[in-house]
Protein backbone atom coordinates (compact mmCIF):
# COMPACT_ATOMS: atom_id res chain seq x y z
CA UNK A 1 2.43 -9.86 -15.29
CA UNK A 2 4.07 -8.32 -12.13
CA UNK A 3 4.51 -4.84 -11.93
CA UNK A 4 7.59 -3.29 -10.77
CA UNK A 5 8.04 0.48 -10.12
CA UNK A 6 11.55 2.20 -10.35
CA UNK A 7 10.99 4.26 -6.97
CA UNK A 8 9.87 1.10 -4.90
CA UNK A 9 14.08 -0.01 -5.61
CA UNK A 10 16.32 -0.56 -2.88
CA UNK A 11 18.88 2.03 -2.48
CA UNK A 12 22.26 2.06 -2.07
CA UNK A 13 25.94 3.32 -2.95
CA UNK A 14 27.62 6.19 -0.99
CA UNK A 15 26.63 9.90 -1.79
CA UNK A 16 29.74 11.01 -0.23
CA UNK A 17 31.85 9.24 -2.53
CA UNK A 18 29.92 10.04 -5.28
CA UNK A 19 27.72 6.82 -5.73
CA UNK A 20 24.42 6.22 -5.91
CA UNK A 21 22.48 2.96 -6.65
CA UNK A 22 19.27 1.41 -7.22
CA UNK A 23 18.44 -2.25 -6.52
CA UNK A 24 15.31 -3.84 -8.19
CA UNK A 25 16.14 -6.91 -6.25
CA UNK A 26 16.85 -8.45 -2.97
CA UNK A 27 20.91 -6.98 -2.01
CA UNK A 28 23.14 -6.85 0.38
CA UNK A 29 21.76 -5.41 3.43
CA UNK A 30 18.30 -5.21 1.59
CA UNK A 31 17.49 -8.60 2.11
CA UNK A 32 13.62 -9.56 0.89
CA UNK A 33 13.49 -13.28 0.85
CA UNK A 34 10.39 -12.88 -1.77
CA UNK A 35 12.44 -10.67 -4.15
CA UNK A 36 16.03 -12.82 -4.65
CA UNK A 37 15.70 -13.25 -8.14
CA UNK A 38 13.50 -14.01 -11.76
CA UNK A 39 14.73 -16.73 -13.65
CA UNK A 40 18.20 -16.47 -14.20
CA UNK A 41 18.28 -12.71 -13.27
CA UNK A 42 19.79 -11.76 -9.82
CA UNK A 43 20.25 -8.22 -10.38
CA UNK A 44 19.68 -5.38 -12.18
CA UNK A 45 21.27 -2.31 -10.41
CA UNK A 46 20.81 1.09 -11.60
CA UNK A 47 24.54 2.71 -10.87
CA UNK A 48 25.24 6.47 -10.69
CA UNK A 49 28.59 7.53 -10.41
CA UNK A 50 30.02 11.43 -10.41
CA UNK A 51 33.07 12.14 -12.06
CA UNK A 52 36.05 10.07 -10.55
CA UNK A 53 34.12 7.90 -8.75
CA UNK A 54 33.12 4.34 -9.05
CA UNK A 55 34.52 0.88 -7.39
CA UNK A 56 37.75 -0.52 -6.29
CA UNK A 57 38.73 -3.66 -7.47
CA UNK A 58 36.46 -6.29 -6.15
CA UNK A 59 35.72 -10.05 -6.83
CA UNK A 60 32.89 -11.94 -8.35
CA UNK A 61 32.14 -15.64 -9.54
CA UNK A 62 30.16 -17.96 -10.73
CA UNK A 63 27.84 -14.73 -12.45
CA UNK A 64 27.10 -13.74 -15.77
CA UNK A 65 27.52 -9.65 -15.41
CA UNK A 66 26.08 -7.62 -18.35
CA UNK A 67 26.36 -3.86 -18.39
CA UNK A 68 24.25 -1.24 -20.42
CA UNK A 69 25.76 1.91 -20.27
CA UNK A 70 22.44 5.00 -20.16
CA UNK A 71 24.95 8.36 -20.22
CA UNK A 72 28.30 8.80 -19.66
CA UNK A 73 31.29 6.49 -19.87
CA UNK A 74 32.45 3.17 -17.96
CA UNK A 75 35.82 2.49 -17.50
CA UNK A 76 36.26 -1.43 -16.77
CA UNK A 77 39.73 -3.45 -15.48
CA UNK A 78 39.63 -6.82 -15.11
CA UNK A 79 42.19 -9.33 -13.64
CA UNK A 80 42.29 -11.29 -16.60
CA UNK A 81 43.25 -8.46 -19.02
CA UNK A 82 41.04 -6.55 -20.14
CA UNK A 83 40.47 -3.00 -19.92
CA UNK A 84 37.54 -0.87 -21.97
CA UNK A 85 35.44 2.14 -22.28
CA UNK A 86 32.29 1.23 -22.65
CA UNK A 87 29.76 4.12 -24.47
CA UNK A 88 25.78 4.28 -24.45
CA UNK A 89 25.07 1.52 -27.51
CA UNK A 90 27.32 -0.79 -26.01
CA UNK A 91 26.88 -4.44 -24.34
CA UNK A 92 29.77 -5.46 -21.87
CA UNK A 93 29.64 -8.99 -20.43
CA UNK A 94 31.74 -10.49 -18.12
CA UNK A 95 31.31 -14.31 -17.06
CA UNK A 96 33.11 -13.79 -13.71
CA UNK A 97 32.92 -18.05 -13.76
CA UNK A 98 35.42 -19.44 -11.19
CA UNK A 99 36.49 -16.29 -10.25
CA UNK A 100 37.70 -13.14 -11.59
CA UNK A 101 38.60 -8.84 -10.30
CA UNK A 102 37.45 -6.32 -11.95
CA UNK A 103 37.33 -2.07 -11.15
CA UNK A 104 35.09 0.02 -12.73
CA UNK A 105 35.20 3.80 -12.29
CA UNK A 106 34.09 7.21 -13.74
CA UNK A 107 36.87 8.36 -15.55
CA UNK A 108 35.40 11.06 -17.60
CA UNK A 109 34.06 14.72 -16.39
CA UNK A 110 30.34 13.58 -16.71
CA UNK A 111 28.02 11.86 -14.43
CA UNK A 112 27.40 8.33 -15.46
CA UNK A 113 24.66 6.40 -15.53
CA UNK A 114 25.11 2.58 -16.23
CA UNK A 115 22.59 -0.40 -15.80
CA UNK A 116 24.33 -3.67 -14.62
CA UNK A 117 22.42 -7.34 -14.68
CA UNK A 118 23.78 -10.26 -12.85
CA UNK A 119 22.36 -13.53 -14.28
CA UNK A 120 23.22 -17.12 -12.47
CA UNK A 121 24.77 -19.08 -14.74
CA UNK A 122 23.84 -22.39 -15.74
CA UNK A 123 27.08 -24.55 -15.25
CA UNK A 124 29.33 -22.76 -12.24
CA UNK A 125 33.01 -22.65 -12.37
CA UNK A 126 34.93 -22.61 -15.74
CA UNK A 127 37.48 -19.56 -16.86
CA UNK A 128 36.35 -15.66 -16.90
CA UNK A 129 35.18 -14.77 -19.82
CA UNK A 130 34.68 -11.26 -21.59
CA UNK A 131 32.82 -9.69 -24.55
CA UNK A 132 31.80 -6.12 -25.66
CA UNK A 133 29.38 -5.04 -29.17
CA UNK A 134 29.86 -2.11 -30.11
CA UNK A 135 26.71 0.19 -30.59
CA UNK A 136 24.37 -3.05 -30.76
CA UNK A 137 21.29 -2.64 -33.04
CA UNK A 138 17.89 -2.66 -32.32
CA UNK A 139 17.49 -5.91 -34.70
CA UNK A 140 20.14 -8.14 -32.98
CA UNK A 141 19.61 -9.91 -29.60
CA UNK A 142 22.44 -10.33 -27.93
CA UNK A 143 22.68 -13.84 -25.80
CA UNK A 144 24.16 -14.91 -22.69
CA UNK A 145 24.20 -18.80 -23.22
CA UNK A 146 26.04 -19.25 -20.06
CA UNK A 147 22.86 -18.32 -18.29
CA UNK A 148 20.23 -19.71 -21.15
CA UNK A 149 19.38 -15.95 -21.55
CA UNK A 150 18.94 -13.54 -24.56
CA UNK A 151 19.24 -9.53 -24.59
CA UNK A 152 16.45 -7.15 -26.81
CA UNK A 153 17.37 -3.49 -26.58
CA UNK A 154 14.62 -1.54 -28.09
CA UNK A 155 14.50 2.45 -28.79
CA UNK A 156 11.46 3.43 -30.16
CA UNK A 157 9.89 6.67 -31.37
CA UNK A 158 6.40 7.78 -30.17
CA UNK A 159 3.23 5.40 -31.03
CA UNK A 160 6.23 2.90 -32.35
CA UNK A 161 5.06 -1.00 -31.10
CA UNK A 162 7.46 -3.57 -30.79
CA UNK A 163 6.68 -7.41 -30.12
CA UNK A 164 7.29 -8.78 -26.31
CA UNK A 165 9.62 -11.99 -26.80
CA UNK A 166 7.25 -14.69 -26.58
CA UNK A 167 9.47 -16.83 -23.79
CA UNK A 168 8.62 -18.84 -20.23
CA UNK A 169 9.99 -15.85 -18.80
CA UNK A 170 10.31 -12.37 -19.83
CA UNK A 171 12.08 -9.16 -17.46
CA UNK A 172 11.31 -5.86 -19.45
CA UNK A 173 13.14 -2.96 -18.05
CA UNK A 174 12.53 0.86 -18.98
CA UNK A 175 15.12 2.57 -19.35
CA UNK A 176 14.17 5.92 -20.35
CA UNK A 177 10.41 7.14 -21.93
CA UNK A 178 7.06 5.99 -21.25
CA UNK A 179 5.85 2.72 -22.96
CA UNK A 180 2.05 0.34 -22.67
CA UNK A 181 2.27 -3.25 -22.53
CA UNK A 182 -1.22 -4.38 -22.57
CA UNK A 183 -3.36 -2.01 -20.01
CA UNK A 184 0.26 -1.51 -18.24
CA UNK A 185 1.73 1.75 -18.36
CA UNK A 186 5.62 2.11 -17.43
CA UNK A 187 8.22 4.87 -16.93
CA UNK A 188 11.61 5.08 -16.65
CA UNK A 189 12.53 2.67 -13.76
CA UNK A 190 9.73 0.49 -13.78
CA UNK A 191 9.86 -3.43 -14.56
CA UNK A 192 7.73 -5.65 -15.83
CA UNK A 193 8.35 -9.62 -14.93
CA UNK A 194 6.34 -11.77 -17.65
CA UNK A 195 5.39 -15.50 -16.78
CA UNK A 196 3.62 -17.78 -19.69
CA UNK A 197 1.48 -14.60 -20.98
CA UNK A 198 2.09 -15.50 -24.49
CA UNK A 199 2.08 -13.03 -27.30
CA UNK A 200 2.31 -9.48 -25.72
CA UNK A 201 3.09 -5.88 -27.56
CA UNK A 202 4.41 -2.95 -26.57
CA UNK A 203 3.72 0.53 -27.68
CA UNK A 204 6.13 3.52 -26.68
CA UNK A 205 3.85 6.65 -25.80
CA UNK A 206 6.61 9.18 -26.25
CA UNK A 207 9.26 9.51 -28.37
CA UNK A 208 13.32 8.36 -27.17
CA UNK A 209 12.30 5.74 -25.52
CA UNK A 210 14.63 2.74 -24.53
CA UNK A 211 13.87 -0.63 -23.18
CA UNK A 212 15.75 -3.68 -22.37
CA UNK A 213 13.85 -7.01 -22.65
CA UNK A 214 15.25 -10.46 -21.48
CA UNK A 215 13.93 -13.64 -23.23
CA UNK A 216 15.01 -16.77 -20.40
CA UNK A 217 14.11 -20.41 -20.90
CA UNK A 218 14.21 -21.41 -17.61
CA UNK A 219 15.63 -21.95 -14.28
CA UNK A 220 19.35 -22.55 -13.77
CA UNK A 221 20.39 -25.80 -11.92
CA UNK A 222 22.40 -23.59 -9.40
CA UNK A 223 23.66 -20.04 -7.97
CA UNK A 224 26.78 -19.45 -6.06
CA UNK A 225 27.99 -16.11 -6.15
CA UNK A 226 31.00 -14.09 -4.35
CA UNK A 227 31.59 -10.55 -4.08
CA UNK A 228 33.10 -8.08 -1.71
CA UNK A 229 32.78 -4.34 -3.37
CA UNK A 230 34.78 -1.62 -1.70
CA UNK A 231 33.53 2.19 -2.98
CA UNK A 232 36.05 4.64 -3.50
């Protein structure tokens, strides 16, 4: 089990437009060749934007983009169509596939705080795809075929133990609260990457807390990804 700690992220954005953002892998100008990526998962950027801010419209491909909103509201455009508000409770994907645009911006007149996760997909190329659930529940994983990758969210009250998924590879994010997995303590931030361990549990040690857990089989066959963000 490798230990991952929420202030030892990369960071980014631009606090004079109102962005801030923290990288728990190898990005942009943060380059770490020993940090590109686990499993399918390429990123997993911790976005804060201020009211009115956020990102121009922007490419990506060949990415699976899932987006976990922790506090405010997310405003997404897309080139192919689509255009939502995602809430807190909410799962947003976007298969950017061949290619696809998409904005996202702070429309409201809260901060907001969003987790995004890129995952490499399995098969490049195809058509741009999109999905959103609506206030997902605790009981109902959420997968990402594309990538070979399933979804847990977990909110648990204090002394509450959930089971680790039991998978090749395992990426267990804390969101917010303080949770134990095994002799591991983790806060808000931190990450825990899981290789072969078998059966592991974890126990939240105060109440409200929130974790995201991703169950991958395996390695994808290939990664090719594209994007240009401009900040405005």
């Amino acid at each position: 089990m490798d230990v991952r700690r929420g202030d030892a992220r990369y960071r980014g954005g631009d606090a004079g437009q109102g962005i801030e953002t923290l990288h728990a892998f190898s990005f942009g100008p943060h380059y770490d060749p020993d940090n590109l990526r686990f499993g399918a998962l390429i990123a997993c950027n911790e976005e804060r934007l201020e009211p009115g801010a956020g990102f121009a419209e922007h490419p990506h491909s060949h990415t699976e983009i899932v987006t976990w909103v922790v506090s405010g509201e997310l405003t997404h455009r897309d080139s192919a169509g689509h255009e939502t508000v995602v809430r807190p409770g909410d799962v947003q994907r976007l298969s950017a596939a061949g290619g696809v645009r998409h904005v996202e911006r702070n429309a409201g007149d809260a901060p907001l705080v969003f987790l995004q996760m890129w995952l490499a997909p399995l098969d490049p190329g195809g058509d741009p795809s999109y999905d959103v659930v609506r206030g997902i529940a605790d009981s109902t994983p959420y997968a990402v075929p594309g990538a070979g990758a399933m979804l847990h969210v977990r909110r648990l009250s204090a002394g509450e133990r959930t089971a680790v998924p039991e998978t090749g590879l395992g990426y267990v994010h804390v969101v917010r609260g303080r949770v134990r997995v095994g002799d591991l303590e983790l806060a808000a931030g931190d990450a825990l990457r899981v290789t072969g361990e078998g059966e592991l549990e974890l126990v939240a040690l105060n109440g409200g807390a929130e974790v995201l857990m991703w169950e991958m089989s395996g390695q994808p066959t290939a990664f090719f990804h594209t994007v240009t963000s401009t900040v405005t």
